[in-house]
N, C-alpha and C. Protein backbone atom coordinates (compact mmCIF):
# COMPACT_ATOMS: atom_id res chain seq x y z
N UNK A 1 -3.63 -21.86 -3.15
CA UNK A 1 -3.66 -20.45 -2.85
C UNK A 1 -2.43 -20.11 -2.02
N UNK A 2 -1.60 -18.90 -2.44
CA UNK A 2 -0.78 -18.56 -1.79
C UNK A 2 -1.25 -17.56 -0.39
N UNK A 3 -0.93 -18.09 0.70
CA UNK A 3 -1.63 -17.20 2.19
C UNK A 3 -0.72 -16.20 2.51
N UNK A 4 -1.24 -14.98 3.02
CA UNK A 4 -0.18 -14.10 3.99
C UNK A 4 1.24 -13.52 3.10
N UNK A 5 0.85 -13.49 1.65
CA UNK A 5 1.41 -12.49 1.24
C UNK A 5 1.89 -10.97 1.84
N UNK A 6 3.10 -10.73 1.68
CA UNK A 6 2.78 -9.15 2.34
C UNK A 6 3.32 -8.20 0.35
N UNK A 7 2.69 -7.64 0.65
CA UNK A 7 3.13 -6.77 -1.10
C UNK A 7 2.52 -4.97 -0.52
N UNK A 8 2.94 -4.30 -2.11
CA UNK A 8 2.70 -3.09 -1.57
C UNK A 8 2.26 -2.64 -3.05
N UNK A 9 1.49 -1.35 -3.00
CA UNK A 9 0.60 -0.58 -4.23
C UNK A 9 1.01 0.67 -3.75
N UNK A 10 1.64 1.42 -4.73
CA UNK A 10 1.69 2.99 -5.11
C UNK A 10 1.09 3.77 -5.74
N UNK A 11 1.35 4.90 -5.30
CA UNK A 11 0.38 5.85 -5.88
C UNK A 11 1.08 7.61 -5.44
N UNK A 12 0.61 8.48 -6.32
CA UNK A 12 1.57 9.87 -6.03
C UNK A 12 0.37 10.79 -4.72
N UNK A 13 1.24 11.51 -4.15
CA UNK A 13 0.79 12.18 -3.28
C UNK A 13 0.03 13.25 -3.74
N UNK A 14 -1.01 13.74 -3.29
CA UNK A 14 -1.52 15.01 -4.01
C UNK A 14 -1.00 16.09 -3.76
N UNK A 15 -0.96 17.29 -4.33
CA UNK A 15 -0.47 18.74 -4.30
C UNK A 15 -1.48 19.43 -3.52
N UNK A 16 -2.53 18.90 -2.85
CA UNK A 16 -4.14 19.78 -2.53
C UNK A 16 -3.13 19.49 -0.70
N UNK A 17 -2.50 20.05 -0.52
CA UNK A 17 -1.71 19.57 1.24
C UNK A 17 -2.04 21.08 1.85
N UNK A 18 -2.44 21.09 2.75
CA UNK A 18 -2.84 22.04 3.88
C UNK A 18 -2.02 21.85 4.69
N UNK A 19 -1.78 23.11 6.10
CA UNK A 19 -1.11 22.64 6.83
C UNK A 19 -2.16 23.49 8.32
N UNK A 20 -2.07 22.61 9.43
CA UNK A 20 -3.04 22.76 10.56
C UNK A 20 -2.62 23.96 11.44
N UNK A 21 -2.49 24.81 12.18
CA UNK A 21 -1.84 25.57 13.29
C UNK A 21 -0.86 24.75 14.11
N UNK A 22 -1.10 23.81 14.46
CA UNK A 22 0.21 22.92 14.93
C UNK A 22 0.69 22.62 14.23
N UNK A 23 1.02 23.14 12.72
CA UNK A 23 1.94 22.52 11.82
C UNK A 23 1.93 21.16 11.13
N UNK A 24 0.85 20.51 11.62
CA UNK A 24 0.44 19.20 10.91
C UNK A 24 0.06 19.39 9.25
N UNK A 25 0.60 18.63 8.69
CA UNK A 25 0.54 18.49 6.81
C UNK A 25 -1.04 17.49 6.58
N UNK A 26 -1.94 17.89 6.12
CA UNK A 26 -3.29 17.67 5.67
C UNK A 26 -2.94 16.95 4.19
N UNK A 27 -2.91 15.91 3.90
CA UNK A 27 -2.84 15.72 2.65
C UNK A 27 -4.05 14.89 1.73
N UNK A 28 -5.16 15.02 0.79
CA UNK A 28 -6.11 14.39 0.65
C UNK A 28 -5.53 13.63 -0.07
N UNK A 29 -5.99 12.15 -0.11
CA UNK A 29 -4.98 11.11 -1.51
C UNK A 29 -5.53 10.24 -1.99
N UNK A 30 -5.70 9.49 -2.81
CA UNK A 30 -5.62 8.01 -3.15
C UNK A 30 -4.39 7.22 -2.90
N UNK A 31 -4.58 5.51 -2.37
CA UNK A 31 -3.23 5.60 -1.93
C UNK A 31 -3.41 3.56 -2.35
N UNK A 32 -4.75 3.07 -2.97
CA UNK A 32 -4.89 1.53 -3.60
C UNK A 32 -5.88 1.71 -4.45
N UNK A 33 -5.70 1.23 -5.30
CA UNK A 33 -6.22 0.75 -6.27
C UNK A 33 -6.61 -0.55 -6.94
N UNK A 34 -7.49 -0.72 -7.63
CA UNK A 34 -7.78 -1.90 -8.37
C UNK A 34 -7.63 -2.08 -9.47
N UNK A 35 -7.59 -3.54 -10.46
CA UNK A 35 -6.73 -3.73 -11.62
C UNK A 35 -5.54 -4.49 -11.21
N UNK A 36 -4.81 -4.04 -12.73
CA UNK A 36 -3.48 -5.46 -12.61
C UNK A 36 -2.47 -4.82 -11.88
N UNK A 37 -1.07 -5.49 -11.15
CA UNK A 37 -0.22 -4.80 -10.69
C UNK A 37 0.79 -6.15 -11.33
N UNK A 38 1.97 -5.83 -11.01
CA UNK A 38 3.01 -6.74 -11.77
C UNK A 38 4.42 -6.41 -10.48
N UNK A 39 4.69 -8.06 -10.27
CA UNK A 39 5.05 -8.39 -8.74
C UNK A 39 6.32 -9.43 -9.49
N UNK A 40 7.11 -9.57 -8.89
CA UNK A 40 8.36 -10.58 -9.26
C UNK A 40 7.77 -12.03 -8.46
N UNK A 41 8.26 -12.92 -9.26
CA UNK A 41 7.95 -14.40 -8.16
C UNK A 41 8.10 -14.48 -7.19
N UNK A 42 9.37 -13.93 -6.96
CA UNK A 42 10.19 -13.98 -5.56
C UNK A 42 9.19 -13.70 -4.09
N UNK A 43 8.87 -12.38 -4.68
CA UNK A 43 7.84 -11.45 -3.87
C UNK A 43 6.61 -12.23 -3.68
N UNK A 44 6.27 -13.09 -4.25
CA UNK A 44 4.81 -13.94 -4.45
C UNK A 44 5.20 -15.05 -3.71
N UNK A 45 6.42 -15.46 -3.23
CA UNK A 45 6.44 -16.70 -3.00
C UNK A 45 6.44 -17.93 -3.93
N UNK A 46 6.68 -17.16 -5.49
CA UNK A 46 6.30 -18.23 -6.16
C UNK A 46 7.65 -19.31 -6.66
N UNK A 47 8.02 -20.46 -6.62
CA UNK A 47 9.35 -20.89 -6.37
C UNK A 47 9.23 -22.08 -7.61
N UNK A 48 8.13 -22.28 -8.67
CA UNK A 48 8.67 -23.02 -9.66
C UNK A 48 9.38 -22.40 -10.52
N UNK A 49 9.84 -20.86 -10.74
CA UNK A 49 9.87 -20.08 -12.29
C UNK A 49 11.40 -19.15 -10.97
N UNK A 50 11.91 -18.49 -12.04
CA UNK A 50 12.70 -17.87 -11.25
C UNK A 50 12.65 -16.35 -10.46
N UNK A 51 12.99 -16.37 -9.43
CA UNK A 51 12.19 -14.94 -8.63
C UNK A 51 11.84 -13.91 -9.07
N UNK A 52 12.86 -13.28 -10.07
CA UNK A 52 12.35 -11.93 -10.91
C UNK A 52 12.15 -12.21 -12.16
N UNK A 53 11.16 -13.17 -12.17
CA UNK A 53 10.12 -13.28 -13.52
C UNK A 53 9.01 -12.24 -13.17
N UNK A 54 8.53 -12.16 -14.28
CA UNK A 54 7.40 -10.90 -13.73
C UNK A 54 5.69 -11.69 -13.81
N UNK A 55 5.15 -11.48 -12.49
CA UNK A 55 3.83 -12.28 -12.44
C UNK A 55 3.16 -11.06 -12.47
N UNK A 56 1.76 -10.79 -13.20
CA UNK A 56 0.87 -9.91 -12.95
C UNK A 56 -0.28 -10.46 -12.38
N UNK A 57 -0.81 -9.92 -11.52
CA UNK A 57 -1.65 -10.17 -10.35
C UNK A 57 -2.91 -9.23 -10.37
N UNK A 58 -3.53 -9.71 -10.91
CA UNK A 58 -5.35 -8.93 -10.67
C UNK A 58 -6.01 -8.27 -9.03
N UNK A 59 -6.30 -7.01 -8.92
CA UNK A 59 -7.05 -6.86 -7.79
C UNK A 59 -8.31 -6.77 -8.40
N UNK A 60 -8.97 -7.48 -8.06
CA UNK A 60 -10.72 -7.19 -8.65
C UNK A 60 -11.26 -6.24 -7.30
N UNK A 61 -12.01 -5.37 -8.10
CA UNK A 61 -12.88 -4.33 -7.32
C UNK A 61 -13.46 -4.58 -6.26
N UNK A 62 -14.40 -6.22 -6.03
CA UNK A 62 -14.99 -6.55 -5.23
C UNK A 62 -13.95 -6.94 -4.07
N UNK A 63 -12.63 -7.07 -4.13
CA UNK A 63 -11.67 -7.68 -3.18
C UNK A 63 -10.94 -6.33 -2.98
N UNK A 64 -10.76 -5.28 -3.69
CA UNK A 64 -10.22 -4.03 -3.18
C UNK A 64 -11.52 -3.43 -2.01
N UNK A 65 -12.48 -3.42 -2.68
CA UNK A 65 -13.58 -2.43 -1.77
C UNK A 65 -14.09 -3.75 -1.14
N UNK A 66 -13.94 -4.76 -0.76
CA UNK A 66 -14.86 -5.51 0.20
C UNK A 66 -14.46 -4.60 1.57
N UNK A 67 -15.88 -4.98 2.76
CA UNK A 67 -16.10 -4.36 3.28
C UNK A 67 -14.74 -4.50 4.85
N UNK A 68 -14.06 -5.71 4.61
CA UNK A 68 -13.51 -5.90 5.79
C UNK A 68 -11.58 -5.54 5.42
N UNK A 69 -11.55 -5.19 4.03
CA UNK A 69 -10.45 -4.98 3.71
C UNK A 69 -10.56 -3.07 3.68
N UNK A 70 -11.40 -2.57 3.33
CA UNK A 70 -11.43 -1.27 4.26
C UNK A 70 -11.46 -0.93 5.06
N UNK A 71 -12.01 -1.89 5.76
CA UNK A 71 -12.08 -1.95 7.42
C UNK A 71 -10.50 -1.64 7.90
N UNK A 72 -9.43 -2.93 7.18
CA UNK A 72 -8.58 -3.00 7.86
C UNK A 72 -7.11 -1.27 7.90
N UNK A 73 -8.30 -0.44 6.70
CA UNK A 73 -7.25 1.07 6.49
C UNK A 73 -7.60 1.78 7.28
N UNK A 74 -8.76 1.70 8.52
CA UNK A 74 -8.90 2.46 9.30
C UNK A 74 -7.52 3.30 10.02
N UNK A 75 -7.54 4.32 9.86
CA UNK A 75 -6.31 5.39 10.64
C UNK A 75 -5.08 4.27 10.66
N UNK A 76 -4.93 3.65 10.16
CA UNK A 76 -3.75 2.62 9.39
C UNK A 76 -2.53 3.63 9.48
N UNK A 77 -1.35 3.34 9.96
CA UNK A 77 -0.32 4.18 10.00
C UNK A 77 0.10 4.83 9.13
N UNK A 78 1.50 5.64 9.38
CA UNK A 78 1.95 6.49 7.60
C UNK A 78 3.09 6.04 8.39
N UNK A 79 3.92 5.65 7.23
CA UNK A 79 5.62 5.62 7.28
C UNK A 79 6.91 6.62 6.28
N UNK A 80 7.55 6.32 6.46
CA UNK A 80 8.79 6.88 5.51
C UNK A 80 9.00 5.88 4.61
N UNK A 81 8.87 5.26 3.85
CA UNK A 81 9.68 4.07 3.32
C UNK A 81 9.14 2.96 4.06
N UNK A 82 9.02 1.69 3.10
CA UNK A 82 8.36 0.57 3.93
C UNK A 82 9.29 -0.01 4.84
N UNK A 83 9.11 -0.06 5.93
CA UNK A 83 9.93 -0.52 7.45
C UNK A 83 10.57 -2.26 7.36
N UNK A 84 11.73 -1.84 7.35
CA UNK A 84 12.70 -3.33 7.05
C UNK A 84 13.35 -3.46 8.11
N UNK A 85 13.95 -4.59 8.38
CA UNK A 85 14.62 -4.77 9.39
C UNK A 85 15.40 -5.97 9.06
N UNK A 86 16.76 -5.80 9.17
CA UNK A 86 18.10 -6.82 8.40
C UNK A 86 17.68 -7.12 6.83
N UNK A 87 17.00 -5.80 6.29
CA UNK A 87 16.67 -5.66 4.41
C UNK A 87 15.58 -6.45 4.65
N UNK A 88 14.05 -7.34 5.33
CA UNK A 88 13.37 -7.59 5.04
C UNK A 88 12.04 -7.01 5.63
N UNK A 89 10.81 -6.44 4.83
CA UNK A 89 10.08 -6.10 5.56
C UNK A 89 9.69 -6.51 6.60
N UNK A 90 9.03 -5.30 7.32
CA UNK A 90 8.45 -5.54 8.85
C UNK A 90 6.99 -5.01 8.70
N UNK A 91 6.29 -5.51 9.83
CA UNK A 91 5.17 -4.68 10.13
C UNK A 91 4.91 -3.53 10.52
N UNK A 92 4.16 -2.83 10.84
CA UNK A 92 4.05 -1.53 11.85
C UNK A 92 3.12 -2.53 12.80
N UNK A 93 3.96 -2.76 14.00
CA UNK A 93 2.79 -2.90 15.25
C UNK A 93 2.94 -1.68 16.04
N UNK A 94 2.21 -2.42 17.73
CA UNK A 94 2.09 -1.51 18.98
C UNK A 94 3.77 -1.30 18.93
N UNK A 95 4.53 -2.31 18.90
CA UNK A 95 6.03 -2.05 19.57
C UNK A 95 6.93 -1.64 19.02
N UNK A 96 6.53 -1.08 17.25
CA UNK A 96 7.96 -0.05 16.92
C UNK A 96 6.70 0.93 16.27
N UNK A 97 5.77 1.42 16.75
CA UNK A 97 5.07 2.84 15.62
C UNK A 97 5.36 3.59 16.30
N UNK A 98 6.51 3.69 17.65
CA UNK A 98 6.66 5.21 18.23
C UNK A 98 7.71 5.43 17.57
N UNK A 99 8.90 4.55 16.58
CA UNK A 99 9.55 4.82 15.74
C UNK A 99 9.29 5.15 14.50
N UNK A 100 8.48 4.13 13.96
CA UNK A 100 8.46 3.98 12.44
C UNK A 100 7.27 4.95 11.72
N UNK A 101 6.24 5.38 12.83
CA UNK A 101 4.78 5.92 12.13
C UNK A 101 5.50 7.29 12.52
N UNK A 102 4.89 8.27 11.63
CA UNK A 102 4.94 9.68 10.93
C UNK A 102 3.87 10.09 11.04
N UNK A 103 2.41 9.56 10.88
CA UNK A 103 0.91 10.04 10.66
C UNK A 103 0.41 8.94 10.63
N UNK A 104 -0.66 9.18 10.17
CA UNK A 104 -2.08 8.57 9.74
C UNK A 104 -3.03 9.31 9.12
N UNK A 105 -3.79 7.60 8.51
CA UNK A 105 -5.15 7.94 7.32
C UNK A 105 -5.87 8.12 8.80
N UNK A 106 -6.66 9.81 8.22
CA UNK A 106 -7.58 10.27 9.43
C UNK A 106 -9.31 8.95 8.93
N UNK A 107 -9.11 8.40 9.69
CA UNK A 107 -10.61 7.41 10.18
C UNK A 107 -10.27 6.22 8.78
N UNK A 108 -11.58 6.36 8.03
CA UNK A 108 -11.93 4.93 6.89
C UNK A 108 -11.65 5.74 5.39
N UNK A 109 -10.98 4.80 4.95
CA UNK A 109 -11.14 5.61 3.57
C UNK A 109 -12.45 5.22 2.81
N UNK A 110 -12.45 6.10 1.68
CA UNK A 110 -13.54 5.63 0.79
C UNK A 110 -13.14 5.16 -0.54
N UNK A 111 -14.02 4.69 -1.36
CA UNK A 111 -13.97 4.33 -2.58
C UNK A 111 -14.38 5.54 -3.59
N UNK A 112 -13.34 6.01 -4.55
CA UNK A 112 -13.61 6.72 -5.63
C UNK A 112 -12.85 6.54 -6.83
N UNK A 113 -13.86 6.14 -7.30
CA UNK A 113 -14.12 5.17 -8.87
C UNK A 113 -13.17 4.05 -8.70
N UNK A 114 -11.85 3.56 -9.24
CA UNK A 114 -11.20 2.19 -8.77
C UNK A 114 -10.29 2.51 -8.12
N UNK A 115 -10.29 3.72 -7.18
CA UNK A 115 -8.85 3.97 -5.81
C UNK A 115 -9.98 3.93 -4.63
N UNK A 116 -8.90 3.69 -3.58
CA UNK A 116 -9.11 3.70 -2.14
C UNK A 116 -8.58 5.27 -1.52
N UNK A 117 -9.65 6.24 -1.40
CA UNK A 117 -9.09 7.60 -0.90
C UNK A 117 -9.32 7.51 0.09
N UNK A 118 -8.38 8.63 1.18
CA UNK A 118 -8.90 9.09 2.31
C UNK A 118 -8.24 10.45 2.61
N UNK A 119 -7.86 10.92 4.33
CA UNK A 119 -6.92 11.79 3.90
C UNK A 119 -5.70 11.79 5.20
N UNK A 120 -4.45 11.61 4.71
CA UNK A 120 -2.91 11.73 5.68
C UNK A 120 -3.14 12.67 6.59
N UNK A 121 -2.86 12.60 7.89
CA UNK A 121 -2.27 13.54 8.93
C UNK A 121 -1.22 13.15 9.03
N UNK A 122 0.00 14.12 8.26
CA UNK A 122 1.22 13.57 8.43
C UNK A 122 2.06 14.56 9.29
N UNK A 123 2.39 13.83 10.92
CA UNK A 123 2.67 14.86 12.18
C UNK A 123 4.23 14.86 12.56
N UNK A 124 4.74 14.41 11.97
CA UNK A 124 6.46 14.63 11.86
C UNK A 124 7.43 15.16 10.81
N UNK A 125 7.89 16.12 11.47
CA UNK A 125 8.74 17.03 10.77
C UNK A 125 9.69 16.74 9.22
N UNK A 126 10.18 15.27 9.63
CA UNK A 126 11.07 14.88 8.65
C UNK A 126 10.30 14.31 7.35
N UNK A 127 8.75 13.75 8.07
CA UNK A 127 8.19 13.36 6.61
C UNK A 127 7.40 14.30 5.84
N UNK A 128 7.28 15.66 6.47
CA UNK A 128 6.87 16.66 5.93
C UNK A 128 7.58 17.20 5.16
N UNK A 129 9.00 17.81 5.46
CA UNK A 129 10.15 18.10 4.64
C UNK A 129 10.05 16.84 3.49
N UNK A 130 10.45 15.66 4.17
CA UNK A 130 11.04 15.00 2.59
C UNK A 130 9.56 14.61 1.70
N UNK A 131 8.42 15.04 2.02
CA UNK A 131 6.76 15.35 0.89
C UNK A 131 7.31 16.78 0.43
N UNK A 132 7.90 17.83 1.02
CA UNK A 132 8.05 19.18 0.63
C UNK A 132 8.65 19.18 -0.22
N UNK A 133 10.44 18.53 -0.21
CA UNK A 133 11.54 18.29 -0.93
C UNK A 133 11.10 17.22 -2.23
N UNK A 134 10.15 17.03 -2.41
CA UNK A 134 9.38 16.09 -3.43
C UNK A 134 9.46 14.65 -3.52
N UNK A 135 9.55 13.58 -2.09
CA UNK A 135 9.09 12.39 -2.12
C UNK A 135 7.52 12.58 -2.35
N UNK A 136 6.72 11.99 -3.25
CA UNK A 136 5.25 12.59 -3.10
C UNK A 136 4.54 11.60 -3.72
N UNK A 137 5.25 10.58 -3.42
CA UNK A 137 4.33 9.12 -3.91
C UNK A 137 3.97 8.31 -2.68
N UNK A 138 2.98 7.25 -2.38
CA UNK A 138 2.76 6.39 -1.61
C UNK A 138 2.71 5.05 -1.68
N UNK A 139 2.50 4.48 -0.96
CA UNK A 139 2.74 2.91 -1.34
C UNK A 139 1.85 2.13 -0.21
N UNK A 140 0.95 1.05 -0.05
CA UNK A 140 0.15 0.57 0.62
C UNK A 140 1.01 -0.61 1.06
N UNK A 141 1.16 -0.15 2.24
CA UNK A 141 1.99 -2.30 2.67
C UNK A 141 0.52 -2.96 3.42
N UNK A 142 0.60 -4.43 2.59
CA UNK A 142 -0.32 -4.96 3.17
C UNK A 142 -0.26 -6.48 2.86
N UNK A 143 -0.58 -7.15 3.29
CA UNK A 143 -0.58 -8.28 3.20
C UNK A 143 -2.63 -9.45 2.23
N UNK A 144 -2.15 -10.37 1.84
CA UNK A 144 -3.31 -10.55 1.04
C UNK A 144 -3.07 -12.26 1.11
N UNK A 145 -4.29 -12.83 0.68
CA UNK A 145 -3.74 -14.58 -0.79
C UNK A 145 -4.05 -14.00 -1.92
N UNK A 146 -2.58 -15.17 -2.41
CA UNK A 146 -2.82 -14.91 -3.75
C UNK A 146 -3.98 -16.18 -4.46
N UNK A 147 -4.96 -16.37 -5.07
CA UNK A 147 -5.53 -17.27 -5.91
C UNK A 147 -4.47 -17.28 -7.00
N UNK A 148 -4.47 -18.88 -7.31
CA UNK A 148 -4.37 -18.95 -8.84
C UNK A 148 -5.48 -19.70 -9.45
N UNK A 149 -5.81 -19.39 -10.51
CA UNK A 149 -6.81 -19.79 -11.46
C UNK A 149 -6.30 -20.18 -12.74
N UNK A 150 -6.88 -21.17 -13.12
CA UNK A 150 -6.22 -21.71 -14.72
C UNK A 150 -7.06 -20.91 -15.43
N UNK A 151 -6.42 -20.34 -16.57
CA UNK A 151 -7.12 -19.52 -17.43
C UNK A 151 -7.22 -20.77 -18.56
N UNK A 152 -8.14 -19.90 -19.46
CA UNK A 152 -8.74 -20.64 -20.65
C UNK A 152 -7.17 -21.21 -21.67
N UNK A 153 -6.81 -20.52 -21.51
CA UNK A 153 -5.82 -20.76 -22.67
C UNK A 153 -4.59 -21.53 -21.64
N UNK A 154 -4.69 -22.24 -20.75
CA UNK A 154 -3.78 -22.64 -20.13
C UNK A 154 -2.95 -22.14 -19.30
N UNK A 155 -2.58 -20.86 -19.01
CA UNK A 155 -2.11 -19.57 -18.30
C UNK A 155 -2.90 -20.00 -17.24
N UNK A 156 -1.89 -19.60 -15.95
CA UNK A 156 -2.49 -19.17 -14.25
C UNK A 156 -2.47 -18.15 -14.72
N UNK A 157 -3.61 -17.52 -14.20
CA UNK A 157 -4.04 -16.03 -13.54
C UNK A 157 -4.16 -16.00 -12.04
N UNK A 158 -3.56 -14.72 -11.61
CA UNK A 158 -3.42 -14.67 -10.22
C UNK A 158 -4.11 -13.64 -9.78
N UNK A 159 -4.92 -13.59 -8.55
CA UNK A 159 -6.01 -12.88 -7.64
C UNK A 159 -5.77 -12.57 -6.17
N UNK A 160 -5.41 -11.33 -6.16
CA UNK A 160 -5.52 -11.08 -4.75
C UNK A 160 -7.01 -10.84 -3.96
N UNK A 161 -6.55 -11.71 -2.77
CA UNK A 161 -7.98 -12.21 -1.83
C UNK A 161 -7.30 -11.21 -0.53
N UNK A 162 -8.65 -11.34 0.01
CA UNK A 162 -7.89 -10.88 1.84
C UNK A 162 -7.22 -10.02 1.65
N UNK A 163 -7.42 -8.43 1.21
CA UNK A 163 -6.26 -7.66 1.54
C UNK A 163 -6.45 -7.07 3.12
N UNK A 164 -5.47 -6.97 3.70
CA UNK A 164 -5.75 -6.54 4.94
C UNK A 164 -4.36 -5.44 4.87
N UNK A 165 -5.02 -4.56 5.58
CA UNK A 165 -3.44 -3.10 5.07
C UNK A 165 -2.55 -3.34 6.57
N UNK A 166 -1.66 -2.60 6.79
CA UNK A 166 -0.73 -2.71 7.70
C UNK A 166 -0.09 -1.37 8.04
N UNK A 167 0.07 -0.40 6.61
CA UNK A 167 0.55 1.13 6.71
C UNK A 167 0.37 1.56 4.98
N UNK A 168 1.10 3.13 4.83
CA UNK A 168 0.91 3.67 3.97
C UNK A 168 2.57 3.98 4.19
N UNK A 169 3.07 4.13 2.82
CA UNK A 169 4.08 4.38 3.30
C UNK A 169 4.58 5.74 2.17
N UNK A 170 5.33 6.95 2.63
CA UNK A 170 5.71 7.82 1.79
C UNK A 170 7.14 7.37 1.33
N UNK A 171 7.14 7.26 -0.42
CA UNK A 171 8.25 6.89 -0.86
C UNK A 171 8.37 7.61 -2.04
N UNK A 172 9.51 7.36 -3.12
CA UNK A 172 10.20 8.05 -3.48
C UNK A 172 10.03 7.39 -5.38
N UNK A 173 9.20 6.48 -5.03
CA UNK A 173 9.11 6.09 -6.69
C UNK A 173 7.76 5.06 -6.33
N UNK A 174 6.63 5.11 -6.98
CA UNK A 174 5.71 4.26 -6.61
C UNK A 174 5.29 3.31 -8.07
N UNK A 175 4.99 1.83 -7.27
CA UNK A 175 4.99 1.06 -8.52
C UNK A 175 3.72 2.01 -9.72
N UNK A 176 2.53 2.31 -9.26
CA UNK A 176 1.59 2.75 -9.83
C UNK A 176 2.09 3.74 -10.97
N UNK A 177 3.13 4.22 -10.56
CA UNK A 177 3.48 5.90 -11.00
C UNK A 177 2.53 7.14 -10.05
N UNK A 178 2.70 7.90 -11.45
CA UNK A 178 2.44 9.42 -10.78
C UNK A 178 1.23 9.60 -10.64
């Protein structure tokens, strides 16, 4: 099993955006999903095949909606773009979200049908403009294991376990699409 993956899931922003008297952007969304996603080796850690081979990777429903991997989207940060540092991702902790966070998922999201909804309070100016100016996709950074499983026909199949989220991030092309 591959441990402590960090990967990310997209998804488009909704058009249903309110805005509060303090100017805060209300946005209701889906922002993970379950099903296949398709990840380069590299990104997987996977080092027999060459990095941008393309691995597709199963989220099964029971490992998207288990109860401690929703747990971990509680008011889960919002970013601009997933947060790098010398080109490799970073986390959102306590010691850079007075930089890097924009908003937050208000409380727990829920499950509706195979997405993870909830809804953005997104409280800074610049990520409001560039959702206005039409960045209007999202992307889930989070970290997971990967299982592999021998399939019948000789094929690994790969399973994400343990997702635990880290942020949401507003970007500009999401693997999911629109």
């Amino acid at each position: 099993m591959l441990k402590g993956i960090t990967l990310t899931d997209r998804i488009k922003v909704s058009t249903q955006r309110k805005f509060t008297d303090s100017g805060q952007m209300i946005v209701p969304c889906a922002f993970a999903r379950s099903g296949s996603q398709i990840y380069s080796a590299g990104a997987l850690g996977i080092t027999d095949v060459k990095p941008d081979t393309p691995i597709t990777v199963m989220r099964d429903e029971a490992d998207v909606f288990d109860e401690d991997s929703i747990a971990s989207f509680r008011s889960v940060p919002v970013t601009i773009g997933h947060p790098t540092k010398d080109g490799k991702n970073i986390s959102v902790t306590a010691d850079n979200s007075a930089e890097l966070q924009v908003g937050v998922l208000e409380g727990l999201p829920t499950r509706d049908d195979t997405k993870l909804t909830g809804t953005l309070v997104i409280a800074r100016q610049d990520a409001i403009d560039k959702i206005e100016d039409g960045t209007q996709e999202l992307s889930a950074g989070y970290t997971c294991d990967v299982e592999m499983v021998d399939g019948e026909d000789g094929e690994t199949l790969y399973y994400q376990r343990n997702i635990r989220a880290n942020h949401i991030a507003i970007v500009d092309k999401g693997r999911a699409g629109a």
